[in-house]
C-alpha atoms as a PDB file:
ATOM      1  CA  UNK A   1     -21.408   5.750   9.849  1.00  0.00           C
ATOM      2  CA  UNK A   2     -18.794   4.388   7.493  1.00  0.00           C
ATOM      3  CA  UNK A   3     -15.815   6.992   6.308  1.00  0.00           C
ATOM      4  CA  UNK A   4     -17.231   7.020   2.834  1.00  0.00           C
ATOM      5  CA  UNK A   5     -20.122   8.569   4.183  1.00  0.00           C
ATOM      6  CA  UNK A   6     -18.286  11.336   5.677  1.00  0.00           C
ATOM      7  CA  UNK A   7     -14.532  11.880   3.604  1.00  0.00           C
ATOM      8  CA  UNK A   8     -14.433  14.339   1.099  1.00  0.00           C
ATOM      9  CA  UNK A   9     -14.618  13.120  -2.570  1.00  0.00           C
ATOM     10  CA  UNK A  10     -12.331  16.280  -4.074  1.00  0.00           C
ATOM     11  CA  UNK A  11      -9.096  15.272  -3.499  1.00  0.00           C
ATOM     12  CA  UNK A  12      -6.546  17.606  -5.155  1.00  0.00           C
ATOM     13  CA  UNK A  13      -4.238  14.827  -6.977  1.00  0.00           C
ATOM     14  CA  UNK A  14      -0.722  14.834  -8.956  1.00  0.00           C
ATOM     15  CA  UNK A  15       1.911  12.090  -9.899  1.00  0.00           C
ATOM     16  CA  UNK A  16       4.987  11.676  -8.691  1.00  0.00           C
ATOM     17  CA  UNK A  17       6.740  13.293 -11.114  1.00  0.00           C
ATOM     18  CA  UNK A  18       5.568  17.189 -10.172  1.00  0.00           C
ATOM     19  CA  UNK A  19       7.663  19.745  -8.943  1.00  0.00           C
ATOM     20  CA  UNK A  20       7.290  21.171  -5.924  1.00  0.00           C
ATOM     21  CA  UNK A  21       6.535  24.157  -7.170  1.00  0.00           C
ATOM     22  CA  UNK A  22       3.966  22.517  -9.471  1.00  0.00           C
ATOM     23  CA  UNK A  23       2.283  20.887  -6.495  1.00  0.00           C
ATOM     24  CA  UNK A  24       2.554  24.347  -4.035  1.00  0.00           C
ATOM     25  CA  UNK A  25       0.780  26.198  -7.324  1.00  0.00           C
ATOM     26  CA  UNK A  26      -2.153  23.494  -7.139  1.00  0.00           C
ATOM     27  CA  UNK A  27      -2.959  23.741  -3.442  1.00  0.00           C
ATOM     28  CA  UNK A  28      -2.918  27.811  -3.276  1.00  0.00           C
ATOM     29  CA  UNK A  29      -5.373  27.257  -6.535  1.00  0.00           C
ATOM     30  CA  UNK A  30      -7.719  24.826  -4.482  1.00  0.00           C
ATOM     31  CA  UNK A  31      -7.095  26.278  -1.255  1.00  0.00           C
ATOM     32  CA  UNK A  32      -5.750  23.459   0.694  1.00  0.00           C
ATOM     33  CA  UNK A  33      -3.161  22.418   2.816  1.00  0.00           C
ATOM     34  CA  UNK A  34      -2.220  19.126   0.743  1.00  0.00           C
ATOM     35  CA  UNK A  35      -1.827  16.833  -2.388  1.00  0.00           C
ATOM     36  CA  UNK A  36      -2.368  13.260  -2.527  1.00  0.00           C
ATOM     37  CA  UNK A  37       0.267  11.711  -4.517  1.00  0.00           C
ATOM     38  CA  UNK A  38      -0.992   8.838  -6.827  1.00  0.00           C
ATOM     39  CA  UNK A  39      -0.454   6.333  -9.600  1.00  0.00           C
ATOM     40  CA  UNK A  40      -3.227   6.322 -12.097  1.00  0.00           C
ATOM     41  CA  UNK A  41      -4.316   4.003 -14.302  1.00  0.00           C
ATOM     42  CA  UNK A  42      -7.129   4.525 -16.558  1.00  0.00           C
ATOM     43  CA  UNK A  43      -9.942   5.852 -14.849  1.00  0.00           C
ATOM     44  CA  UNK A  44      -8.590   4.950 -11.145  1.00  0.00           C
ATOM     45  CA  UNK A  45      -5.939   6.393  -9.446  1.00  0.00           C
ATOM     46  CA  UNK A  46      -4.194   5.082  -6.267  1.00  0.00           C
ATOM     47  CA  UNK A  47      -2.889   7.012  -3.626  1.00  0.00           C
ATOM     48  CA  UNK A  48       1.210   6.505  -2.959  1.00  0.00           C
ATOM     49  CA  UNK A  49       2.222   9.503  -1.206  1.00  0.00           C
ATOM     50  CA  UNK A  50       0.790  12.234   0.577  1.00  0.00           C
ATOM     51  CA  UNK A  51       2.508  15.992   0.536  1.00  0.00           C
ATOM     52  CA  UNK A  52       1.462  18.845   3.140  1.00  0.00           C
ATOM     53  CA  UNK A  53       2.139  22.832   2.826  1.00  0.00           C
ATOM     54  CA  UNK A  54       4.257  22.100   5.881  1.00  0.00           C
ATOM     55  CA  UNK A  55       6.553  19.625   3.825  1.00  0.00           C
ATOM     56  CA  UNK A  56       7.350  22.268   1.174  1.00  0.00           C
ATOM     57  CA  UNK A  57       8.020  24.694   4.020  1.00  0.00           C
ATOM     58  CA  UNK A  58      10.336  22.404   5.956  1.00  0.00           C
ATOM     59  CA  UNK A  59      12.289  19.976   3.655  1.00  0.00           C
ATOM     60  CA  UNK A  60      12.469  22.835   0.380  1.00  0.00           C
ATOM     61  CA  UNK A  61      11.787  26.231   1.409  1.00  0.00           C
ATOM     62  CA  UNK A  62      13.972  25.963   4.895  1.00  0.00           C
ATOM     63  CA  UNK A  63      16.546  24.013   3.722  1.00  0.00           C
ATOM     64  CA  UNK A  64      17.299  26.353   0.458  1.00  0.00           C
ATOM     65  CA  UNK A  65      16.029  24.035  -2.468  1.00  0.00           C
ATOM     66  CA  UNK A  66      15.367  25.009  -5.551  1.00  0.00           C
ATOM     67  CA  UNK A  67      11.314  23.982  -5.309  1.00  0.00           C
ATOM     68  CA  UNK A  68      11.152  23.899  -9.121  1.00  0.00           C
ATOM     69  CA  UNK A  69      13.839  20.943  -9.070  1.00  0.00           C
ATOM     70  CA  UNK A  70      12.804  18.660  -6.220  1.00  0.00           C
ATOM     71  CA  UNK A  71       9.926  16.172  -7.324  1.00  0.00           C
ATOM     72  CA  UNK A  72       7.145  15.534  -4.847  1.00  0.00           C
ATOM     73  CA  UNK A  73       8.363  11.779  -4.679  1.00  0.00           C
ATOM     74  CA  UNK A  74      11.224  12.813  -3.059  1.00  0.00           C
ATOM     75  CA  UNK A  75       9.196  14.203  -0.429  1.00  0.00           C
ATOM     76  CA  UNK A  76       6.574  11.776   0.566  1.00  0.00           C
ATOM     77  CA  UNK A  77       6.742   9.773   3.405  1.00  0.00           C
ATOM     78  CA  UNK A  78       6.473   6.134   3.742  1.00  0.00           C
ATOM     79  CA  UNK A  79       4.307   3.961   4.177  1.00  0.00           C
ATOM     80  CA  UNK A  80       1.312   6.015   3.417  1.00  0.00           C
ATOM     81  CA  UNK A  81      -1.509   5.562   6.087  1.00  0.00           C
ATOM     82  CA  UNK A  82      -4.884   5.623   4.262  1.00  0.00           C
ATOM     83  CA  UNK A  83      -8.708   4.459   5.469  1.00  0.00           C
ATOM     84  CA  UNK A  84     -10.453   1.872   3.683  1.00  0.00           C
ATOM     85  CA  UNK A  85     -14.269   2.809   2.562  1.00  0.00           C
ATOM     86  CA  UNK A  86     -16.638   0.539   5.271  1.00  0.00           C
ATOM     87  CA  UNK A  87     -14.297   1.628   8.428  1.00  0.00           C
ATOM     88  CA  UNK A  88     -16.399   3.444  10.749  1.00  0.00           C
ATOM     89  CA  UNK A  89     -16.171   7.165  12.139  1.00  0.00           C
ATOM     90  CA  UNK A  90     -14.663   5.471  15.541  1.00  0.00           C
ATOM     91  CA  UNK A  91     -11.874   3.557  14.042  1.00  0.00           C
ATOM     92  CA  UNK A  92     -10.870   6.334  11.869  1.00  0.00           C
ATOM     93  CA  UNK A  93     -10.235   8.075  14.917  1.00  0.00           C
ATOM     94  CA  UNK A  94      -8.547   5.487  16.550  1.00  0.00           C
ATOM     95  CA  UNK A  95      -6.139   4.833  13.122  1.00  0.00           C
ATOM     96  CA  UNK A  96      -4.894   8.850  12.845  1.00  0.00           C
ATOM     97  CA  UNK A  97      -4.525   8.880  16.946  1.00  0.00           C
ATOM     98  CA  UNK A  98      -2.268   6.245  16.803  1.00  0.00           C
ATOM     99  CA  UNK A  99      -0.459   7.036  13.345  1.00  0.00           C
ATOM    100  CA  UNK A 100      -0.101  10.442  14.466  1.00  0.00           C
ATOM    101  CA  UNK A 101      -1.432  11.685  11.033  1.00  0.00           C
ATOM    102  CA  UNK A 102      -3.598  14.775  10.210  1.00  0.00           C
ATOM    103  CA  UNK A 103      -4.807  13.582   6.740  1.00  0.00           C
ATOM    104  CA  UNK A 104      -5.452  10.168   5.036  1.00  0.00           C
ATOM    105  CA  UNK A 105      -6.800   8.950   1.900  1.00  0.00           C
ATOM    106  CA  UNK A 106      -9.744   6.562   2.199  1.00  0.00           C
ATOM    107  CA  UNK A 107      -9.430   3.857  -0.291  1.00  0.00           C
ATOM    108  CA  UNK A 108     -11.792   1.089  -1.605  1.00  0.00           C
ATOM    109  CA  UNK A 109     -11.754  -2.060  -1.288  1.00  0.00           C
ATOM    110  CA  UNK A 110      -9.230  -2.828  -4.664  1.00  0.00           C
ATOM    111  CA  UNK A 111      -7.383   0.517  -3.041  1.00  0.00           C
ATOM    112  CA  UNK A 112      -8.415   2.642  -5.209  1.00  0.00           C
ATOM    113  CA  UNK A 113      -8.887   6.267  -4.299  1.00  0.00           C
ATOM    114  CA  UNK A 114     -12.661   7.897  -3.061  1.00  0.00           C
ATOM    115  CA  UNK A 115     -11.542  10.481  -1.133  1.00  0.00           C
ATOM    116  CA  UNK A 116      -9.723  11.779   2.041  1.00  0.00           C
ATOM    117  CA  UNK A 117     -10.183  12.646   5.559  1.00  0.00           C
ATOM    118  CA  UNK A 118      -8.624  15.314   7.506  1.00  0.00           C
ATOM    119  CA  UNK A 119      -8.624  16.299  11.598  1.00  0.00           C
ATOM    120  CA  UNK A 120     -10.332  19.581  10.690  1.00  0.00           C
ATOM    121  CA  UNK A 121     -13.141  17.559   8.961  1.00  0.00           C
ATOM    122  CA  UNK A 122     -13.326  15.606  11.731  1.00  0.00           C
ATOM    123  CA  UNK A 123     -13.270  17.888  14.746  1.00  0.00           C
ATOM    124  CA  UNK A 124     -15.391  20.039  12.771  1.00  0.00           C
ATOM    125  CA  UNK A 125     -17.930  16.862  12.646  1.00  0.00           C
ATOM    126  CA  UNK A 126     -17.426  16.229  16.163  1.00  0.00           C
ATOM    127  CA  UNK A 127     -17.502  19.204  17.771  1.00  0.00           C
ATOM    128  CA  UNK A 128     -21.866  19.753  17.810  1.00  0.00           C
ATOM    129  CA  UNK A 129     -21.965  16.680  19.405  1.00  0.00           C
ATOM    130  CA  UNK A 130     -19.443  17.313  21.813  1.00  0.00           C
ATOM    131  CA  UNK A 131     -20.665  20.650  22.354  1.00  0.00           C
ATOM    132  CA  UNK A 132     -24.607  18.948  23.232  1.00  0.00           C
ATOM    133  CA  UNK A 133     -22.859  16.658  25.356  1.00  0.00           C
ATOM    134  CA  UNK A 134     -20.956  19.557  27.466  1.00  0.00           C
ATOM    135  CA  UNK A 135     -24.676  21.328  27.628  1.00  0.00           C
ATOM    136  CA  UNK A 136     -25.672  18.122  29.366  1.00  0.00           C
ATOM    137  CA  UNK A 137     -23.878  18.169  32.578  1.00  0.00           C
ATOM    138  CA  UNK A 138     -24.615  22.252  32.601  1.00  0.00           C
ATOM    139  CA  UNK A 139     -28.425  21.595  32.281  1.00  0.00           C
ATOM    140  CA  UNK A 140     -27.521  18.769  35.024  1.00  0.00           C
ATOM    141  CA  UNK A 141     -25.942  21.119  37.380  1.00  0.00           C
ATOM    142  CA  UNK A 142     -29.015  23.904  36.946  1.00  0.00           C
ATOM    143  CA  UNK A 143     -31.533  21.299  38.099  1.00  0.00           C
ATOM    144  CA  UNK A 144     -29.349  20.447  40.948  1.00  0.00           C
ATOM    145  CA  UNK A 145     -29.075  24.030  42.123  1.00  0.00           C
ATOM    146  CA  UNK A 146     -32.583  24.720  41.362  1.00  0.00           C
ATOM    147  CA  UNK A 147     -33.847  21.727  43.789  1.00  0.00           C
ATOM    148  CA  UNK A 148     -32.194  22.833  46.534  1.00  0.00           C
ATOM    149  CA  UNK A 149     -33.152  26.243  46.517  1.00  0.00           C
END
């Protein structure tokens, strides 16, 4: 299964020229925990940046900024780590394990945006299959046991 199949194609957007405060209004609207930052041009739009509830807390709330000041460009950090489209469910994996990354923007092939992938997506994909595979060695076990009754 590629990541296209899989990432979520409502991305909550803005350019780099929003506030902070502007960009904290649009996730408690949508409900989520980010914004991806991006250029657009025409129809397209491609992901730069990437800004987290957590970043707002941290770098503007903690420190005593003035959130309707700072610009969300001033908060994104670089380089960006995105997913392109045909990448399979595996590799995605493998790419935020070793980035270290709990959201990334999967791309096309020009690098345009389609959409983005989280951990919670993920895990929450995962975690049937997981689950079926735990049931395995329990059903495994309960033969066992019943065989040498």
């Amino acid at each position: 299964m590629s990541i296209a199949e899989f990432c979520n194609r409502e991305v909550i957007c803005t350019t780099r020229d929003t506030t902070v405060l502007e960009a904290a209004s649009l996730m408690r609207r949508h409900h989520v925990g980010d914004i991806v930052i991006v250029d657009e041009d025409g129809d397209r739009r491609w992901a730069i940046g990437i800004v987290t509830d957590r970043d707002i807390v941290v770098e503007v709330v903690a420190a005593g900024l003035d959130p309707r000041l700072i610009k969300v460009a001033d908060l994104m950090l670089e380089p960006l780590t995105i997913v392109e489209q045909h990448v399979g469910l595996a590799q995605t994996i493998r790419t935020i394990a070793q980035k270290g990354v709990r959201r990334m923007p999967v791309v096309d092939a020009q690098g345009a945006l389609l959409g983005i992938v989280t951990l919670d997506d993920l895990l929450a994909h995962l975690a049937p299959s997981l689950a079926d595979l735990g049931e395995i060695a329990g059903q495994t076990r309960r033969k066992v046991m019943q065989k040498r009754k």
